[in-house]
N, C-alpha and C. Protein backbone atom coordinates (compact mmCIF):
# COMPACT_ATOMS: atom_id res chain seq x y z
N UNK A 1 140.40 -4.56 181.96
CA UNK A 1 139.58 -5.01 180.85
C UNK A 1 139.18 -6.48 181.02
N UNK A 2 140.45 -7.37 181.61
CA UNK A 2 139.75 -8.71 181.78
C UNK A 2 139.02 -8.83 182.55
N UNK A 3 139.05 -8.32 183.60
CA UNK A 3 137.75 -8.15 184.39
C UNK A 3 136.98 -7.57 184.41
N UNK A 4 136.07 -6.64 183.76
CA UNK A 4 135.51 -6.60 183.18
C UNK A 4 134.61 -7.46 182.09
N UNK A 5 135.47 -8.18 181.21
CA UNK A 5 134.71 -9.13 180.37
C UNK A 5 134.43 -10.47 181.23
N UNK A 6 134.86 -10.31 182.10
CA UNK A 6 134.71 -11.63 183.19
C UNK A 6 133.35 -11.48 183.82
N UNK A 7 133.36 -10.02 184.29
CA UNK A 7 132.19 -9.70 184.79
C UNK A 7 130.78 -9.62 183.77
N UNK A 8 131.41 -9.51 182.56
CA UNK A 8 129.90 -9.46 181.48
C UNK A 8 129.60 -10.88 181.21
N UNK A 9 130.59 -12.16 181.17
CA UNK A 9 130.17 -13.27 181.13
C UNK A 9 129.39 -13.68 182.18
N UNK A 10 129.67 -13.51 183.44
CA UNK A 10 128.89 -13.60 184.39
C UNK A 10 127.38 -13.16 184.50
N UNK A 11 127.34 -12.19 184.08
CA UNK A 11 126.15 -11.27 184.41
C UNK A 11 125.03 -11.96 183.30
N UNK A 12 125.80 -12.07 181.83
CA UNK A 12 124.78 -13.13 180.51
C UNK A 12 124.09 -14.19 180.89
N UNK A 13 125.33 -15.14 181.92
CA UNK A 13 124.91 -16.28 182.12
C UNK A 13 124.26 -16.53 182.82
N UNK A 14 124.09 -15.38 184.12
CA UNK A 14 122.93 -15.17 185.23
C UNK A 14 121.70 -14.61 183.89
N UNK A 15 121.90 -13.95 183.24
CA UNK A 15 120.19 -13.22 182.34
C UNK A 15 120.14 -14.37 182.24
N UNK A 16 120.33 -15.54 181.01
CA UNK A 16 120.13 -17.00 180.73
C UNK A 16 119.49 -17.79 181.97
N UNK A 17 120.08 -17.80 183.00
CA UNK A 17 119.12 -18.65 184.02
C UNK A 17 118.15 -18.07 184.44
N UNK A 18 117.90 -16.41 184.65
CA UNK A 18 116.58 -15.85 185.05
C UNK A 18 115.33 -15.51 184.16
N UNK A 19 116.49 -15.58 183.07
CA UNK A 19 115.17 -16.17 181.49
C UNK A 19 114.46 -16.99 181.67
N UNK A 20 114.91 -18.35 181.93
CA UNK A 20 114.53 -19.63 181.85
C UNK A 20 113.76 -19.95 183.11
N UNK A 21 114.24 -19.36 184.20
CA UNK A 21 113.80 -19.50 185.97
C UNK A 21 112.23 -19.06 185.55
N UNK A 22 112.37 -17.51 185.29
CA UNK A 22 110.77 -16.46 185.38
C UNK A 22 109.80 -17.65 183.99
N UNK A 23 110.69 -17.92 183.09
CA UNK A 23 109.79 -18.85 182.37
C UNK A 23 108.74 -20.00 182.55
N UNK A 24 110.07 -20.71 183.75
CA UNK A 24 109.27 -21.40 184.43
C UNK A 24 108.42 -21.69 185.90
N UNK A 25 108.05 -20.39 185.78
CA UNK A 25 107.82 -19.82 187.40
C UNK A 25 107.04 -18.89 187.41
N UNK A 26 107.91 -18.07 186.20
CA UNK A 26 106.94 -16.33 186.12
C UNK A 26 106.20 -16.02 185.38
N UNK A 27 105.19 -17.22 184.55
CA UNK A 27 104.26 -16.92 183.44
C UNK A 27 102.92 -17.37 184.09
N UNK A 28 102.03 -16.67 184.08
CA UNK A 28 100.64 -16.75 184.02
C UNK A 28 100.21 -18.44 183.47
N UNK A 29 100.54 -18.48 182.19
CA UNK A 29 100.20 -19.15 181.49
C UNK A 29 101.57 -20.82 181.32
N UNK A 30 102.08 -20.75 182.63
CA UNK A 30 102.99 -21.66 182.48
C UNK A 30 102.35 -22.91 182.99
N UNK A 31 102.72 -24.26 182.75
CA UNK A 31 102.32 -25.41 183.35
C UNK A 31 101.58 -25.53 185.13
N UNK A 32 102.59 -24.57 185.61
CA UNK A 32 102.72 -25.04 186.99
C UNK A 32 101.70 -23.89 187.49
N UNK A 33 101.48 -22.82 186.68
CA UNK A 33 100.55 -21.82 187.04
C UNK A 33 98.92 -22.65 187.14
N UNK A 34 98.98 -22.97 185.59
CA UNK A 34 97.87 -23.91 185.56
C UNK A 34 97.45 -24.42 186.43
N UNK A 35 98.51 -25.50 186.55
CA UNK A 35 97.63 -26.98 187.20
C UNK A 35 98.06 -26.20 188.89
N UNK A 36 98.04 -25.37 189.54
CA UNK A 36 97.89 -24.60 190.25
C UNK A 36 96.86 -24.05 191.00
N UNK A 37 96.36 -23.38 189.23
CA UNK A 37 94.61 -22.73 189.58
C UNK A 37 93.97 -23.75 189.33
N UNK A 38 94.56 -24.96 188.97
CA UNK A 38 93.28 -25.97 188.58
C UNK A 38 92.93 -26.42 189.94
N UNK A 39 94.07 -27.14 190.68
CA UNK A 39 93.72 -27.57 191.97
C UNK A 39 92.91 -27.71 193.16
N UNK A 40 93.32 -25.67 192.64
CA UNK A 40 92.83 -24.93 193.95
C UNK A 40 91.41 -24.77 194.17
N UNK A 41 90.79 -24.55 192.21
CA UNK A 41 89.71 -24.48 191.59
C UNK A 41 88.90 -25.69 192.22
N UNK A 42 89.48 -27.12 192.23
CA UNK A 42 89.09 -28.35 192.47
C UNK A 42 88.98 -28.25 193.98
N UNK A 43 89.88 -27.83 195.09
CA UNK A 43 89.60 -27.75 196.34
C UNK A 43 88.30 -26.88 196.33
N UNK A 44 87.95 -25.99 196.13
CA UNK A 44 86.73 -24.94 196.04
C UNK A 44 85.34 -25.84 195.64
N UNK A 45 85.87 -26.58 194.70
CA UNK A 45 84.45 -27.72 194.27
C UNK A 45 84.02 -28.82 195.20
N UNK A 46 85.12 -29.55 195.88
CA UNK A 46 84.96 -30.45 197.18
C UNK A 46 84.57 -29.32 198.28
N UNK A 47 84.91 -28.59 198.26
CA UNK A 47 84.24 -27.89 199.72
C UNK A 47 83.01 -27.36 199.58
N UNK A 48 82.45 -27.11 197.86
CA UNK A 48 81.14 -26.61 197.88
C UNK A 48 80.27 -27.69 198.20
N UNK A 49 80.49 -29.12 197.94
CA UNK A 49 79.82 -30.33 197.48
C UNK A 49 81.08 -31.59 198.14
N UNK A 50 81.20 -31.66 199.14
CA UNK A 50 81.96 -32.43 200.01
C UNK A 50 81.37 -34.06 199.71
N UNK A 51 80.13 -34.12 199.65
CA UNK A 51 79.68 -35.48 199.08
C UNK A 51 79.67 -36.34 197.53
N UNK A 52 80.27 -35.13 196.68
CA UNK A 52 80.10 -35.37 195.34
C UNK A 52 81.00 -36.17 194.92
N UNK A 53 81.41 -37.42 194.39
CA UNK A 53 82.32 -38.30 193.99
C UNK A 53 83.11 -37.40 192.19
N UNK A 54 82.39 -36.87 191.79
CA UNK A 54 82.80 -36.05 190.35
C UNK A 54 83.65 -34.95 191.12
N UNK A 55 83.52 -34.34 192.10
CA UNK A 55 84.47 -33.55 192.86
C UNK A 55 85.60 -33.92 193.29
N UNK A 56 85.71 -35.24 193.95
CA UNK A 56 86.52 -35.65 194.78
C UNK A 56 87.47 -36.08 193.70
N UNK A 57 86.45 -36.90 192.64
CA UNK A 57 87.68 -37.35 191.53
C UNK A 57 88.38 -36.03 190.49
N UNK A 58 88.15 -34.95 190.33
CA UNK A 58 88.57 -34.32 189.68
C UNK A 58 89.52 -33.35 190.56
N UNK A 59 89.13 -33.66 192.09
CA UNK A 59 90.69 -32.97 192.89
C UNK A 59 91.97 -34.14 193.16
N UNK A 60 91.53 -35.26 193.41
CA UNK A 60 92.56 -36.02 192.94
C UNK A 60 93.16 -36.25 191.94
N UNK A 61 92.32 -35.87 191.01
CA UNK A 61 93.09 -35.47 188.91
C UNK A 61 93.86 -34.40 189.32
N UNK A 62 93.84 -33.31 189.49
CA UNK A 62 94.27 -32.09 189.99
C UNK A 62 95.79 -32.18 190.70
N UNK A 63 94.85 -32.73 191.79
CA UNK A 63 96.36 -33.34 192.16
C UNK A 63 97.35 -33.76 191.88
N UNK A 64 97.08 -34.71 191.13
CA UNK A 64 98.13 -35.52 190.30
C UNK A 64 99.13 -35.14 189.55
N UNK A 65 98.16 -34.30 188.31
CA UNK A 65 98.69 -32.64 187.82
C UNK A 65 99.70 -32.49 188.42
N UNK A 66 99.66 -31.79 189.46
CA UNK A 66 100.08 -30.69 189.92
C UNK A 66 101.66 -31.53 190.53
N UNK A 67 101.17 -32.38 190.95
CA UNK A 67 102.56 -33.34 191.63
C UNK A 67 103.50 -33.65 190.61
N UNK A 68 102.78 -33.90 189.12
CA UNK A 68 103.68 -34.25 188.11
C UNK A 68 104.06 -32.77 187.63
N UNK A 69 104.08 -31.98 187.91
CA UNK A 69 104.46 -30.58 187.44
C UNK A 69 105.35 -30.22 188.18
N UNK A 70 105.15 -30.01 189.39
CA UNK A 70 106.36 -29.84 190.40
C UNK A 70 107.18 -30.83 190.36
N UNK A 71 107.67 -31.91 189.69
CA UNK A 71 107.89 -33.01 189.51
C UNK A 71 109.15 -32.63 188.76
N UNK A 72 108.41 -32.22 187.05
CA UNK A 72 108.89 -31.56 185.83
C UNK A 72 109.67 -29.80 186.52
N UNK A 73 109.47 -29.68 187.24
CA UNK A 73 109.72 -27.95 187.55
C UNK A 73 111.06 -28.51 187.90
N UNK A 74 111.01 -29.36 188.95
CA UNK A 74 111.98 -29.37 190.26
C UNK A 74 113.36 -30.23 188.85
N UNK A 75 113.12 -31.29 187.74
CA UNK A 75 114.21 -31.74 187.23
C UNK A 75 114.63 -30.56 186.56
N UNK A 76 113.47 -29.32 185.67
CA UNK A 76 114.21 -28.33 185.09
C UNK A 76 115.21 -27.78 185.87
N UNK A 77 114.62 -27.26 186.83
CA UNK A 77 115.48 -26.77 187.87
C UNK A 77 117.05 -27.25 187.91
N UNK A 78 117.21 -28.67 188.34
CA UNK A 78 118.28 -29.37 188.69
C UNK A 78 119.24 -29.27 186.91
N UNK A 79 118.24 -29.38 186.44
CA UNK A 79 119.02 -29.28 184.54
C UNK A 79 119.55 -27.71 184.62
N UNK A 80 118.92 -26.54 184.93
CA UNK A 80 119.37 -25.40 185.29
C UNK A 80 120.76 -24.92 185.87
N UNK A 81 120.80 -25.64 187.00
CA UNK A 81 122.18 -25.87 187.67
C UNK A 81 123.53 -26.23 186.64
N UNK A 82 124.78 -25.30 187.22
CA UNK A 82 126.14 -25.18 186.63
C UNK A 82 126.77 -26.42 186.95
């Protein structure tokens, strides 16, 4: 029996981190999804229009994004950790 309930604490506390993991990883609509498709969206605009300065500056916005997101992902992450 104690092992058993040993094993169900275990198993909760793994759901709890893969809650929180797919939350921040596995949503469509999460930060990092975003500024993701934004980026990529922004690479697609410099390559249509390689001379355009409104391009170039809105993939370096993008960028930025995206660095400060993986930024925010990577401390959740480490806050995640036992």
């Amino acid at each position: 029996m104690i092992q058993n309930q040993g094993q169900l604490s275990n198993y909760e506390t793994y759901a709890q981190y893969a809650t929180q993991l797919n939350s921040l990883l596995g949503s469509q609509n999460s930060s990092l999804a975003t500024a993701v498709s934004s980026f990529f969206s922004d690479v697609q605009g410099v390559a249509n229009d390689p001379t355009s300065t409104t391009a170039r500056q809105a993939l370096l916005s993008a960028g930025s994004s995206l660095t400060e997101q993986f930024g925010s992902g990577s401390q959740t992450l480490q806050d995640l950790a036992p």
